[in-house]
C-alpha atoms as a PDB file:
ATOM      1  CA  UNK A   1    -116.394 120.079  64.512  1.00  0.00           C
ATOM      2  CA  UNK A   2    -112.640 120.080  64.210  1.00  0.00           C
ATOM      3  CA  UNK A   3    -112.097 118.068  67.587  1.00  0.00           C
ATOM      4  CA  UNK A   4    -114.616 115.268  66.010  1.00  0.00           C
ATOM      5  CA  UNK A   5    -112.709 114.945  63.278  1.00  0.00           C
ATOM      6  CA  UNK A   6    -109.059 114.947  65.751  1.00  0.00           C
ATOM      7  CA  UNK A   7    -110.965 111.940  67.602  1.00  0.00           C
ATOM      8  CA  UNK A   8    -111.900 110.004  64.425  1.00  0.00           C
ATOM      9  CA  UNK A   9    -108.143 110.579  62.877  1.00  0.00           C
ATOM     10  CA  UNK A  10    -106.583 109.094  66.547  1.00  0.00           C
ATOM     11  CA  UNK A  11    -109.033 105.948  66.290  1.00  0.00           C
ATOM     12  CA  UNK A  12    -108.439 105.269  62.809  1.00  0.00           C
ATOM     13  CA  UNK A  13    -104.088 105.404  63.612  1.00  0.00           C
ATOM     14  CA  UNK A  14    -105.052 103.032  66.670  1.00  0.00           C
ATOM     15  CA  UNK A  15    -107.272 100.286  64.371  1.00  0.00           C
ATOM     16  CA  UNK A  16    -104.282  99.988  61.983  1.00  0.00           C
ATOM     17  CA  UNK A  17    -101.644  99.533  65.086  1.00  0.00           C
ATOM     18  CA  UNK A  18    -103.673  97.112  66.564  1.00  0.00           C
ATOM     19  CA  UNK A  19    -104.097  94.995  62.998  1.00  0.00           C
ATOM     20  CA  UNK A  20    -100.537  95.017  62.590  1.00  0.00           C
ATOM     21  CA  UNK A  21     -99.553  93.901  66.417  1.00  0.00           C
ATOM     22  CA  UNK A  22    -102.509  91.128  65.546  1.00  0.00           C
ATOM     23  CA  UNK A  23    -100.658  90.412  62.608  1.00  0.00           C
ATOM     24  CA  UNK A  24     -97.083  89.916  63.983  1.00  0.00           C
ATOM     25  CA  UNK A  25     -98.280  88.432  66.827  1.00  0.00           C
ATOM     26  CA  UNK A  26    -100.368  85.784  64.414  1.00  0.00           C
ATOM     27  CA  UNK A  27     -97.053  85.011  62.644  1.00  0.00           C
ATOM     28  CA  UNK A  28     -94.976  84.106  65.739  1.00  0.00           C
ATOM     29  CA  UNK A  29     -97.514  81.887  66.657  1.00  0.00           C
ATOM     30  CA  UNK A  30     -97.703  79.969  63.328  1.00  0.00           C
ATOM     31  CA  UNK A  31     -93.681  79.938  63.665  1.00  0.00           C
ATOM     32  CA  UNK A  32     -93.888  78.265  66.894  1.00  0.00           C
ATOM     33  CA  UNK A  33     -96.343  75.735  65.764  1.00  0.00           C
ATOM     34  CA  UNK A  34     -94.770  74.770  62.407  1.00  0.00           C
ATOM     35  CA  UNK A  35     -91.309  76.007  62.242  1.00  0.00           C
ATOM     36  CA  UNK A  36     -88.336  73.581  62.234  1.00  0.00           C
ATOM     37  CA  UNK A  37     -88.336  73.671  66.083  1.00  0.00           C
ATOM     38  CA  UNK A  38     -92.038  74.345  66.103  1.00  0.00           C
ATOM     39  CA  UNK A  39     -94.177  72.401  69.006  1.00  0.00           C
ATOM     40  CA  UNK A  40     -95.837  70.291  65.651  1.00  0.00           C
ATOM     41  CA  UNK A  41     -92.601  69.208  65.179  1.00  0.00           C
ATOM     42  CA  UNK A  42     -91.558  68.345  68.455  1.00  0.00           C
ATOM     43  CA  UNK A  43     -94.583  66.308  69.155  1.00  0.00           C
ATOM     44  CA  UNK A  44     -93.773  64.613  66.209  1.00  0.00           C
ATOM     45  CA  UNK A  45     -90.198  63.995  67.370  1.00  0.00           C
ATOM     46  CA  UNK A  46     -91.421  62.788  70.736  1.00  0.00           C
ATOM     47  CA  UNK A  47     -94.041  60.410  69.018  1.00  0.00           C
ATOM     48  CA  UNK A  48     -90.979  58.869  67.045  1.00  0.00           C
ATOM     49  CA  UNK A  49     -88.588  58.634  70.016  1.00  0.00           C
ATOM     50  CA  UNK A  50     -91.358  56.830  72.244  1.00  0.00           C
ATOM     51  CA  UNK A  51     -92.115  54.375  69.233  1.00  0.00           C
ATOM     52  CA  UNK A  52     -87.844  53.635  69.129  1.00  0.00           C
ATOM     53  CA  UNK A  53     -87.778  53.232  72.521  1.00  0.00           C
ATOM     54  CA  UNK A  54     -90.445  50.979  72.793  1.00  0.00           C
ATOM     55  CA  UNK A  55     -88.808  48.717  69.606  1.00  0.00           C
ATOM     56  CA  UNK A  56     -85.843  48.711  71.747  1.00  0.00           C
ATOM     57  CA  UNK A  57     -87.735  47.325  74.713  1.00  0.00           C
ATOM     58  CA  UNK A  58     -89.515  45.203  73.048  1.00  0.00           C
ATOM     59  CA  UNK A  59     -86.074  43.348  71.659  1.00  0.00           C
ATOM     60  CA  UNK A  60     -84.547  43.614  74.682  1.00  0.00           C
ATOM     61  CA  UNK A  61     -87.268  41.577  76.415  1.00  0.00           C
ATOM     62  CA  UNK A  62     -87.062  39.300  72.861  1.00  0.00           C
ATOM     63  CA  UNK A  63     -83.412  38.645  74.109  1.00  0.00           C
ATOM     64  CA  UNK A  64     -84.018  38.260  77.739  1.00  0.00           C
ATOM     65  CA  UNK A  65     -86.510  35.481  76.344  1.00  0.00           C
ATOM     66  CA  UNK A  66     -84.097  33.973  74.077  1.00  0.00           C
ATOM     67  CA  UNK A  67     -81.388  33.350  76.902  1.00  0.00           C
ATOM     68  CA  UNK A  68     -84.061  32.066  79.444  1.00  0.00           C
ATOM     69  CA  UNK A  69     -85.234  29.035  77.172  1.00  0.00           C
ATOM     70  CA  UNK A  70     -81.929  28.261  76.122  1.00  0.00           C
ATOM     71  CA  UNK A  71     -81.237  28.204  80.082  1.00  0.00           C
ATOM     72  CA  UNK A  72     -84.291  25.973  80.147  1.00  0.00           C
ATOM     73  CA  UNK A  73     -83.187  23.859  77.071  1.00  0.00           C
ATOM     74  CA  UNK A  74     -79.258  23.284  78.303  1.00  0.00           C
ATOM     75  CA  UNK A  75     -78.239  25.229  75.145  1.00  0.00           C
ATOM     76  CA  UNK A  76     -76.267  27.741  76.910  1.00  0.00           C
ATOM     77  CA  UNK A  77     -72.640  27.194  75.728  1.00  0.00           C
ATOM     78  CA  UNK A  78     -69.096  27.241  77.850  1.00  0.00           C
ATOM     79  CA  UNK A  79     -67.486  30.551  77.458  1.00  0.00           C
ATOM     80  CA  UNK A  80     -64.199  30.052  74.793  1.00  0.00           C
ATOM     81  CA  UNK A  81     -60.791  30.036  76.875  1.00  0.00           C
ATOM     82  CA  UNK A  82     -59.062  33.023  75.566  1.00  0.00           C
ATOM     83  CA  UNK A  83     -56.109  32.141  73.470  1.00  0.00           C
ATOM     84  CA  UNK A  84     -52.745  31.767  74.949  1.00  0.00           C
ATOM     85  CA  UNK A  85     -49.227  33.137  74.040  1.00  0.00           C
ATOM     86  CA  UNK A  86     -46.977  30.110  73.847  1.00  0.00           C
ATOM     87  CA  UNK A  87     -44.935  29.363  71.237  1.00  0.00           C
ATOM     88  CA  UNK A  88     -47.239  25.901  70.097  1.00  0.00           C
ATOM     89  CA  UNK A  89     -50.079  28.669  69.640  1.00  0.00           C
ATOM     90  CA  UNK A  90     -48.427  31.349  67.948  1.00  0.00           C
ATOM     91  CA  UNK A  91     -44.894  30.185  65.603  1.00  0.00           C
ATOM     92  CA  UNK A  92     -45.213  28.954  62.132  1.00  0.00           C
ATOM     93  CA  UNK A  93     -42.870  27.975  59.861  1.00  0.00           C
ATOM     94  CA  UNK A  94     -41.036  30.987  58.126  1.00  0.00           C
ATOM     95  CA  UNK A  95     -42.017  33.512  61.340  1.00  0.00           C
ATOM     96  CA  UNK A  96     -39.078  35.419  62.228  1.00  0.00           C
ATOM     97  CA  UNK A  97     -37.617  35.376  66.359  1.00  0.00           C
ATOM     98  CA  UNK A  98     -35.113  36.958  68.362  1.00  0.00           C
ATOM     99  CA  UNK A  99     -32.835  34.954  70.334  1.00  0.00           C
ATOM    100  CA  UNK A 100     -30.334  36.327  72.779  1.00  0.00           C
ATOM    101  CA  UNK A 101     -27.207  33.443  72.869  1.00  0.00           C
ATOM    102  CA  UNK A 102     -24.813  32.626  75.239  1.00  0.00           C
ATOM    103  CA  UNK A 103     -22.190  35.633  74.018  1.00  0.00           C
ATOM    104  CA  UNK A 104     -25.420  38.223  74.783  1.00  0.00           C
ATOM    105  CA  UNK A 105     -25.604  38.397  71.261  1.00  0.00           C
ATOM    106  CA  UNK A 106     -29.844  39.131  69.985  1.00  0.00           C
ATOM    107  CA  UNK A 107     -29.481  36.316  66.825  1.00  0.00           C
ATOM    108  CA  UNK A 108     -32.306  36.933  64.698  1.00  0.00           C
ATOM    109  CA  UNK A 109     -33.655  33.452  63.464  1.00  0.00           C
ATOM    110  CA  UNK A 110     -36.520  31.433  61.372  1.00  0.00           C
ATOM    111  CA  UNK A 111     -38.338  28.791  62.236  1.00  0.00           C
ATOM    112  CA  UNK A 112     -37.437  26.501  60.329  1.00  0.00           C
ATOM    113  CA  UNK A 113     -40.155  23.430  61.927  1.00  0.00           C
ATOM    114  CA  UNK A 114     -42.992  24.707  63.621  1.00  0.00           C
ATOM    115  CA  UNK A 115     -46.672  23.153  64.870  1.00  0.00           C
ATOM    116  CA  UNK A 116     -47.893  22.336  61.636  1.00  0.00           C
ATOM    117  CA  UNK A 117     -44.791  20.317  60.787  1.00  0.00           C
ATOM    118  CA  UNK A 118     -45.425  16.622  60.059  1.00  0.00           C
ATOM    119  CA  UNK A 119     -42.615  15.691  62.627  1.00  0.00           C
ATOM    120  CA  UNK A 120     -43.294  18.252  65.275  1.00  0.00           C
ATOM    121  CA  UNK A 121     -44.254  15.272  67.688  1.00  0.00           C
ATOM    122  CA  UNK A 122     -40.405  14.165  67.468  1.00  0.00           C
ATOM    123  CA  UNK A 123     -39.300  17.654  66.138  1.00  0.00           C
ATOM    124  CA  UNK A 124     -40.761  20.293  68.545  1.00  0.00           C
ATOM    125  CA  UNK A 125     -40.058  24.008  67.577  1.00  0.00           C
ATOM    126  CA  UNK A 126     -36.809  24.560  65.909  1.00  0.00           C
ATOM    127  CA  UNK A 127     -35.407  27.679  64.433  1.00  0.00           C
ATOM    128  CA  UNK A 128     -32.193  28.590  62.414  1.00  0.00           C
ATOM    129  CA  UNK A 129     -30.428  32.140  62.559  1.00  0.00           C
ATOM    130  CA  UNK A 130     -30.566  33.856  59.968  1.00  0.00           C
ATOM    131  CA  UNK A 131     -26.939  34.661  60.139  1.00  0.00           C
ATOM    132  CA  UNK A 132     -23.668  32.908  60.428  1.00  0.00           C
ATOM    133  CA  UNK A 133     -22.873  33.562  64.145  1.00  0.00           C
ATOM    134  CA  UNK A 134     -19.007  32.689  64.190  1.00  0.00           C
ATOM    135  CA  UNK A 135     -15.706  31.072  62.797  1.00  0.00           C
ATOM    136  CA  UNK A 136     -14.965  27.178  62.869  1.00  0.00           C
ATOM    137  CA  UNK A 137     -12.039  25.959  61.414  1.00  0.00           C
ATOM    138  CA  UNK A 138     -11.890  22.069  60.752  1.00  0.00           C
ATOM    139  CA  UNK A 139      -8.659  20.067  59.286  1.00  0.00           C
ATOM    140  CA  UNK A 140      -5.318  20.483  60.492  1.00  0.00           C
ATOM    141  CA  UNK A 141      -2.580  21.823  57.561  1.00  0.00           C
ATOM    142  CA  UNK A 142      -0.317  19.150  57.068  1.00  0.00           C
ATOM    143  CA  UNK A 143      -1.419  16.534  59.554  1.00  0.00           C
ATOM    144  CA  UNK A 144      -3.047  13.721  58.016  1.00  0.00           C
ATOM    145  CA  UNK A 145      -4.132  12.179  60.983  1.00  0.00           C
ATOM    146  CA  UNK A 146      -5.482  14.742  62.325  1.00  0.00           C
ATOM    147  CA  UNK A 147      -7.502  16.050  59.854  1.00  0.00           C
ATOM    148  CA  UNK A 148      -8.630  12.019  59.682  1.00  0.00           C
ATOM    149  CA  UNK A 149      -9.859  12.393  62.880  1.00  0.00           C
ATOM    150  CA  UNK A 150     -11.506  15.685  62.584  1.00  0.00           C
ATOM    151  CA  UNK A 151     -13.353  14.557  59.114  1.00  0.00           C
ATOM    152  CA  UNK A 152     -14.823  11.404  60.885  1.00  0.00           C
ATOM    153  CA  UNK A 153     -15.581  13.225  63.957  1.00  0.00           C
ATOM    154  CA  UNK A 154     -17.172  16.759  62.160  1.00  0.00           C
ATOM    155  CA  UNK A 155     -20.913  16.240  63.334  1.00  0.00           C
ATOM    156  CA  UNK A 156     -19.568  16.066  67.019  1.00  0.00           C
ATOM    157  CA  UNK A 157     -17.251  19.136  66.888  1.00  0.00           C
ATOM    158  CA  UNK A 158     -19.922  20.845  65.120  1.00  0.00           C
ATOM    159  CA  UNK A 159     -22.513  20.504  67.168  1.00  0.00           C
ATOM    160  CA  UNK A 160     -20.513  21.005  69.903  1.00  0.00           C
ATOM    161  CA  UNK A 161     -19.345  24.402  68.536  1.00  0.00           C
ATOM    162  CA  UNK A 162     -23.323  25.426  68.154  1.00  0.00           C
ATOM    163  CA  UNK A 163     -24.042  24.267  71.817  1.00  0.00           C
ATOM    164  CA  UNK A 164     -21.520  26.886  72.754  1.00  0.00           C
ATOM    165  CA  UNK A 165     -24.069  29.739  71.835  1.00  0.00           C
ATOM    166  CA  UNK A 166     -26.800  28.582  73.643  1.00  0.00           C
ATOM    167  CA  UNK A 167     -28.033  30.189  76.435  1.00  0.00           C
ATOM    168  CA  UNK A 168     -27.986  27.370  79.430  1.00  0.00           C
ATOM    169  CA  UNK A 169     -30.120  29.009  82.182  1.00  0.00           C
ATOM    170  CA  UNK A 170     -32.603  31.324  79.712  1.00  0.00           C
ATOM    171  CA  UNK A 171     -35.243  28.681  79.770  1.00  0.00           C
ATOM    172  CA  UNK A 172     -35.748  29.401  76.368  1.00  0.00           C
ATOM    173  CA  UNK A 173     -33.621  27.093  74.115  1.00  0.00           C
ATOM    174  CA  UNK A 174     -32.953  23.329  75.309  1.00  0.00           C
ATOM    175  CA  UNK A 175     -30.633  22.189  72.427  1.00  0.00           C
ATOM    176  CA  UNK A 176     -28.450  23.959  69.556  1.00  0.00           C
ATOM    177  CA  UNK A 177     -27.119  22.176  66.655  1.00  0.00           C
ATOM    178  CA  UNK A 178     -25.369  22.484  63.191  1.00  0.00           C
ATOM    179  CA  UNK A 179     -27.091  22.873  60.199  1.00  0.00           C
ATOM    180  CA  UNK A 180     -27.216  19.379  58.139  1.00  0.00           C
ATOM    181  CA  UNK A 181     -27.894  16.889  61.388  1.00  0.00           C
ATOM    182  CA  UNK A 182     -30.761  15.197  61.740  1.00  0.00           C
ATOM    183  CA  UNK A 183     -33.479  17.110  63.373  1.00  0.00           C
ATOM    184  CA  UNK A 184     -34.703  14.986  66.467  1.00  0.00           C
ATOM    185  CA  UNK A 185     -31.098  13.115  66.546  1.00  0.00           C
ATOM    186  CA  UNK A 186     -28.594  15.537  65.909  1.00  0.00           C
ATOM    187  CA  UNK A 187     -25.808  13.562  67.529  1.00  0.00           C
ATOM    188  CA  UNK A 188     -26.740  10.363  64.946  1.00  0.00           C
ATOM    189  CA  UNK A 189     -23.393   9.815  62.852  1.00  0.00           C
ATOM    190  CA  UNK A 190     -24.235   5.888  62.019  1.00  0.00           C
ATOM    191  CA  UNK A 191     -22.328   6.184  58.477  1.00  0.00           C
ATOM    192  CA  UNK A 192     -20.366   3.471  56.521  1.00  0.00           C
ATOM    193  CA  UNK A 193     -16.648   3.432  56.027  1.00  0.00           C
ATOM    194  CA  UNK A 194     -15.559   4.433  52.978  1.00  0.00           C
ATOM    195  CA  UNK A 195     -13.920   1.580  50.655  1.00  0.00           C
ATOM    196  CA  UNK A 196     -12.593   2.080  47.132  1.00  0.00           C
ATOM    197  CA  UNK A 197     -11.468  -0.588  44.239  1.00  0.00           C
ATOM    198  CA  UNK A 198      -8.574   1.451  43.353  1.00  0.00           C
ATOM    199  CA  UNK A 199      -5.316  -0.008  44.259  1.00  0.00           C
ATOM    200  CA  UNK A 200      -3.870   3.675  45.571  1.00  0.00           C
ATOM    201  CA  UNK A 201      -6.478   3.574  48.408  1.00  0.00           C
ATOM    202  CA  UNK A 202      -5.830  -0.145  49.397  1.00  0.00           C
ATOM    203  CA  UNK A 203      -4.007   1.348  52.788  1.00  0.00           C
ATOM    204  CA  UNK A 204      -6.898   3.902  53.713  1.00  0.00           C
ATOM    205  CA  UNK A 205     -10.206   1.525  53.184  1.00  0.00           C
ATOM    206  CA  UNK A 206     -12.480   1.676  55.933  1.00  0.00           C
ATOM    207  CA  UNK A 207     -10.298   4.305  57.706  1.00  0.00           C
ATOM    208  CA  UNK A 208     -12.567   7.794  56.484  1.00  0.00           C
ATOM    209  CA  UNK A 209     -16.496   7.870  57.252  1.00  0.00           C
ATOM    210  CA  UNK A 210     -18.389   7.523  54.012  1.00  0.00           C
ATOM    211  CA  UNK A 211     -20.203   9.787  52.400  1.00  0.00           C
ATOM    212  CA  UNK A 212     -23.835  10.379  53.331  1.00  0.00           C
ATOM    213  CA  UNK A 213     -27.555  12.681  53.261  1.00  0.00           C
ATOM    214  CA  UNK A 214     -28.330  13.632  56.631  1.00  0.00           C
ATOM    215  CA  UNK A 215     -27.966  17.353  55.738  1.00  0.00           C
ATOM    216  CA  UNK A 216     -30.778  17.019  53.045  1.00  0.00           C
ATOM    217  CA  UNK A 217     -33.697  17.579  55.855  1.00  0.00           C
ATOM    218  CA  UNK A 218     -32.750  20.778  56.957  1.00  0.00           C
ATOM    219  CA  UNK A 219     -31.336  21.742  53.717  1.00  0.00           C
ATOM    220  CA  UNK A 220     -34.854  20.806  51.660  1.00  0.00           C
ATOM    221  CA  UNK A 221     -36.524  22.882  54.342  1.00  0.00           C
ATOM    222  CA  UNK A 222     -34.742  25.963  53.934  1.00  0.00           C
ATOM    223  CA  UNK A 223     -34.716  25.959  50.555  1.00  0.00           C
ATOM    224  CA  UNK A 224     -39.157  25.501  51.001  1.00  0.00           C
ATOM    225  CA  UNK A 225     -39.098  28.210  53.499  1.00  0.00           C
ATOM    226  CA  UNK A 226     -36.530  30.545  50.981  1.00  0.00           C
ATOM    227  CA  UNK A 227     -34.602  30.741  53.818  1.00  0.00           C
ATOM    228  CA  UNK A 228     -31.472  32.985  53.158  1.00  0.00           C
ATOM    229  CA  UNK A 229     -28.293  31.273  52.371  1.00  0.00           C
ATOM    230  CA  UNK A 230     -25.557  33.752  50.909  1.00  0.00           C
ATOM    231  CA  UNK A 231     -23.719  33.028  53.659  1.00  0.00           C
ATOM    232  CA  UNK A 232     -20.192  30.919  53.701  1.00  0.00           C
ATOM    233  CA  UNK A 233     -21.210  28.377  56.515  1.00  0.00           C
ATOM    234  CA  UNK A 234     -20.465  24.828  57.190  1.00  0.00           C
ATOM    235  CA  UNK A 235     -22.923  21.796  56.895  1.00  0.00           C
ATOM    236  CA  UNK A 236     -22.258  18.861  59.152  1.00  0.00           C
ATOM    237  CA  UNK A 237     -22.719  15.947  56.119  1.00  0.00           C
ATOM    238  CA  UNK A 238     -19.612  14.681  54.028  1.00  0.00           C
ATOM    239  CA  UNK A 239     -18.929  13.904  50.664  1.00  0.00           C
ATOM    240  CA  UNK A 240     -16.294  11.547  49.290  1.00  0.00           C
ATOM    241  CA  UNK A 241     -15.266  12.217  45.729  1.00  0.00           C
ATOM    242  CA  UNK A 242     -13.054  10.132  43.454  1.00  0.00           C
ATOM    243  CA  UNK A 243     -11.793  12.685  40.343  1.00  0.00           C
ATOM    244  CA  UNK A 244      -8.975  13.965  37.932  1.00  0.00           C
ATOM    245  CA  UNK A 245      -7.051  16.266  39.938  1.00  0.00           C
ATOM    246  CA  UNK A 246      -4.484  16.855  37.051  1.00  0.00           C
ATOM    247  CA  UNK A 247      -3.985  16.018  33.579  1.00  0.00           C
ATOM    248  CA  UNK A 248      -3.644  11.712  34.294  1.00  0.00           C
ATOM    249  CA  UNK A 249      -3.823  11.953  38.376  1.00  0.00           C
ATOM    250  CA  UNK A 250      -6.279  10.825  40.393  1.00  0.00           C
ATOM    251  CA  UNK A 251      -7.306  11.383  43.819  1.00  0.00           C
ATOM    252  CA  UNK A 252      -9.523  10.564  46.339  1.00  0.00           C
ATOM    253  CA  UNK A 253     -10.835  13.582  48.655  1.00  0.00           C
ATOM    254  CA  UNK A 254     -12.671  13.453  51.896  1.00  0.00           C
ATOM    255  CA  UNK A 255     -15.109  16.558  52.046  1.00  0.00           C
ATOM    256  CA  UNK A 256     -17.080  18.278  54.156  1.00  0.00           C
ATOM    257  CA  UNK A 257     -20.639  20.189  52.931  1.00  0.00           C
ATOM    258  CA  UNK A 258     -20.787  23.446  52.732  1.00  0.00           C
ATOM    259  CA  UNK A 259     -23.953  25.385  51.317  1.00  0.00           C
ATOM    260  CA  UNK A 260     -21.355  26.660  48.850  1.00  0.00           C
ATOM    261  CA  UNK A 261     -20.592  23.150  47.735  1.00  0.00           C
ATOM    262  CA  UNK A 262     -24.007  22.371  47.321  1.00  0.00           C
ATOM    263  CA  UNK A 263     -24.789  24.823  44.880  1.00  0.00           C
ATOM    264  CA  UNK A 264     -21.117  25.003  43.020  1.00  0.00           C
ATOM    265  CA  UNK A 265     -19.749  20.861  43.627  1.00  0.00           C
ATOM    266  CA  UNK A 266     -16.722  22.948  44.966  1.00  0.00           C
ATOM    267  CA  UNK A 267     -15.842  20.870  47.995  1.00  0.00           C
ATOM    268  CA  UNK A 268     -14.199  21.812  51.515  1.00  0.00           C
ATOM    269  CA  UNK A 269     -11.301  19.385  51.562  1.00  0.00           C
ATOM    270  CA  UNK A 270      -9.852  17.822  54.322  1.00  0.00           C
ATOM    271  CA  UNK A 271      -7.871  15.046  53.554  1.00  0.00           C
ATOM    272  CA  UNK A 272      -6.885  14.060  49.651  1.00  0.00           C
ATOM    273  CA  UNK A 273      -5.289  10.754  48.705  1.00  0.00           C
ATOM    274  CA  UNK A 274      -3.225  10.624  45.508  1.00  0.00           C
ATOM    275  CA  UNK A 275      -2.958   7.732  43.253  1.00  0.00           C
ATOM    276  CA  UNK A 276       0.680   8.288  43.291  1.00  0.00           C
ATOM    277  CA  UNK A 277       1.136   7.508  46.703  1.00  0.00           C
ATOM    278  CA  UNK A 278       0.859  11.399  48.445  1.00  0.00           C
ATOM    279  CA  UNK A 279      -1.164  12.490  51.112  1.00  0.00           C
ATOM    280  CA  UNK A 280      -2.486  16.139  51.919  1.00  0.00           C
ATOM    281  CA  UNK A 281      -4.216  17.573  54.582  1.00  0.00           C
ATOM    282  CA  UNK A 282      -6.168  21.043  54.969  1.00  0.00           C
ATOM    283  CA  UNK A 283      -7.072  23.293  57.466  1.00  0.00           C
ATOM    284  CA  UNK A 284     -10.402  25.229  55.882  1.00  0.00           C
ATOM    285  CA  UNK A 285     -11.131  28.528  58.056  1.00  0.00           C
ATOM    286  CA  UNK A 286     -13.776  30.296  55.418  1.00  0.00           C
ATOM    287  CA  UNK A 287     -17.430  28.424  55.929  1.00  0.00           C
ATOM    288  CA  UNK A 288     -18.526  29.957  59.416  1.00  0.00           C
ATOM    289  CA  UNK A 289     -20.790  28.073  61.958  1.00  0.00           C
ATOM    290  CA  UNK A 290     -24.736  29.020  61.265  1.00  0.00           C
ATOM    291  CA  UNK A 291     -26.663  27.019  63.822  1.00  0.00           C
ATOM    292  CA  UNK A 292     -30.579  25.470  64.731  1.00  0.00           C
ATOM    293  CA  UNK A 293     -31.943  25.951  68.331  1.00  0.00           C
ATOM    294  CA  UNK A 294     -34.454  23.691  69.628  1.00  0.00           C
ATOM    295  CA  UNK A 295     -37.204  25.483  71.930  1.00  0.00           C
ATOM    296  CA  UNK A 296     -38.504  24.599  74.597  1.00  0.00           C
ATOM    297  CA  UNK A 297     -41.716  23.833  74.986  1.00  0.00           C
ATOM    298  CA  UNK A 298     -44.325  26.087  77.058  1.00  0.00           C
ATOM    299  CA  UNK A 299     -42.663  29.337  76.582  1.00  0.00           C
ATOM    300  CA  UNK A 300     -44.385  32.404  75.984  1.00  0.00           C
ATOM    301  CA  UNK A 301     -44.444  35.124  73.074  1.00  0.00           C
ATOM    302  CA  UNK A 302     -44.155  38.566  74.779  1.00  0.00           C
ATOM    303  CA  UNK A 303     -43.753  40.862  71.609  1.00  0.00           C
ATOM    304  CA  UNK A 304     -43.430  41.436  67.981  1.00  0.00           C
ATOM    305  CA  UNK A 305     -45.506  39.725  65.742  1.00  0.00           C
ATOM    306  CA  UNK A 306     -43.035  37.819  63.552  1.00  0.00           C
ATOM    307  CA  UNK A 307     -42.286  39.652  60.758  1.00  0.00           C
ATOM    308  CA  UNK A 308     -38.516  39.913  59.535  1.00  0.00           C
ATOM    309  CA  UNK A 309     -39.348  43.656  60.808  1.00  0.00           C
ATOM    310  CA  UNK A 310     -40.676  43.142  63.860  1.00  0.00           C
ATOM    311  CA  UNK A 311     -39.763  39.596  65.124  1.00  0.00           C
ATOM    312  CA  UNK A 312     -41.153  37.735  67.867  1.00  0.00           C
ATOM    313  CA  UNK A 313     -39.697  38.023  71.357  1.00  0.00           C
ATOM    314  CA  UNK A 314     -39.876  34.488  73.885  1.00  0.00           C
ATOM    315  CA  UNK A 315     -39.703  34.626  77.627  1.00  0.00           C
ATOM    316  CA  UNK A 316     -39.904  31.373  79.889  1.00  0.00           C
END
């Protein structure tokens, strides 16, 4: 009897064993099935990626389609030519540009007429430095005739001057100037003789160049552009002014612009004619020499992008 009962206990330990193995073994079964990584949810993954794959075939044939009947139709279109560097392509008005001048000197500058400029068929590219760049003294103290001759012959010694900071061989620049000539003739200096009804200036008619307004064109520009103009720097125009010098004495002075006088009507004298029979002469040394280059055209943009910060840079 008590071994029967030892047999029975044994089985009964061995039932519940085996129900709980059955259990955990049922559970890791349903996790594999339905868990996050479960084999339900795989299929279900595998379903969706065949389904995306075959949309993506599907378009890419759609495409493949689309290019042979506009091969058929003659709708297939040149390839764009991918934009080019030069100068014509990439400077506008107000973009800022290094130049290196004939001293070695980087000049930062502004262009003052680019592309988009009205005149650029007679204009081309032209920029002005932001800076003075150097000294230019015009009259001669105490020499009326000379300081005649320099006052009727400023646009020439001025431009000259500018040509002397541009670069010759660089390929870059192909024509410096002073500010005030005329943009696509700087050399132009077709101006009237000055002649006056007073009797004081019977001896000196037609002797002094007149007064004119080529300087307006580049001077109208950079006032557009807000081109910076604190600086002391000479303007190749002239200005002829009959005034009260002194309490009943009159005079006649031959001028020269400056961006000063412009702004102040306080004139760079060379040559003054009194109505009592004296004549002065000046040598001005203050206004400085602040000059326009004239690119050439073709030449290339390497760097910058033409910020005041980060100006362009040209090679040939």
């Amino acid at each position: 009897m008590e071994r029967k009962n030892s047999q029975e206990g044994i089985t009964l330990v061995a039932l519940v064993i085996t129900i709980i193995v059955l259990i955990i073994l049922a559970g890791v079964t349903i996790g594999t099935l339905v868990g996050d990584n479960g084999i339900i949810i795989k299929a279900q993954e595998g379903k969706q990626n065949m389904v995306n794959a075959a949309e993506e075939e599907k378009a890419s044939l759609q495409n493949i389609e689309n290019v042979i009947n506009e091969i058929e139709n003659g709708e297939i279109k040149e390839p764009e030519e991918p934009t080019d560097s030069t100068i014509e392509s990439i400077l506008k008005e107000g973009d800022c540009v290094w130049y290196t001048d004939a001293n070695d000197t980087k000049q930062k500058c502004i262009v003052l007429y680019g592309p988009e400029n009205e005149n650029y068929g007679s204009y081309g590219i032209q920029m002005v430095t932001a800076y003075v760049i150097g000294d230019v003294t015009l009259g001669v103290s105490q020499d009326f005739e000379k300081s005649k001759e320099v006052y009727n012959n400023v646009v020439t010694t001025l431009n000259t001057a500018a040509e002397s900071y541009r670069k010759k061989d660089d390929g870059i620049a192909e024509l410096a100037r002073c500010v005030g000539t005329i943009p696509d003739n700087p050399n132009y200096d077709e101006v009237e003789m000055y002649t006056s009804d007073d009797e004081y200036m019977k001896d000196y008619n037609n002797l002094f160049k007149g007064s004119d307004q080529k300087y307006e064109i580049d001077y109208n520009k950079m006032q557009q552009l807000g081109v910076e103009g604190n600086n002391y720097y000479w303007i190749a125009s002239r200005y002829v002014l009959s005034s009260e010098v002194a309490t009943n004495t009159y005079a006649t002075s031959f001028n020269i612009l400056t961006n000063d006088s412009l702004e102040t009507s306080i004139y760079s004298t060379l040559c003054r004619v009194v109505d009592d029979g004296r004549t002065f002469a000046f040598a001005i040394e203050r206004p400085r020499l602040r000059i326009v280059i004239r690119l050439k055209p073709g030449i290339k943009v390497i760097s910058g992008d033409g910020s005041e910060a980060n100006p362009y840079t040209l090679a040939p």
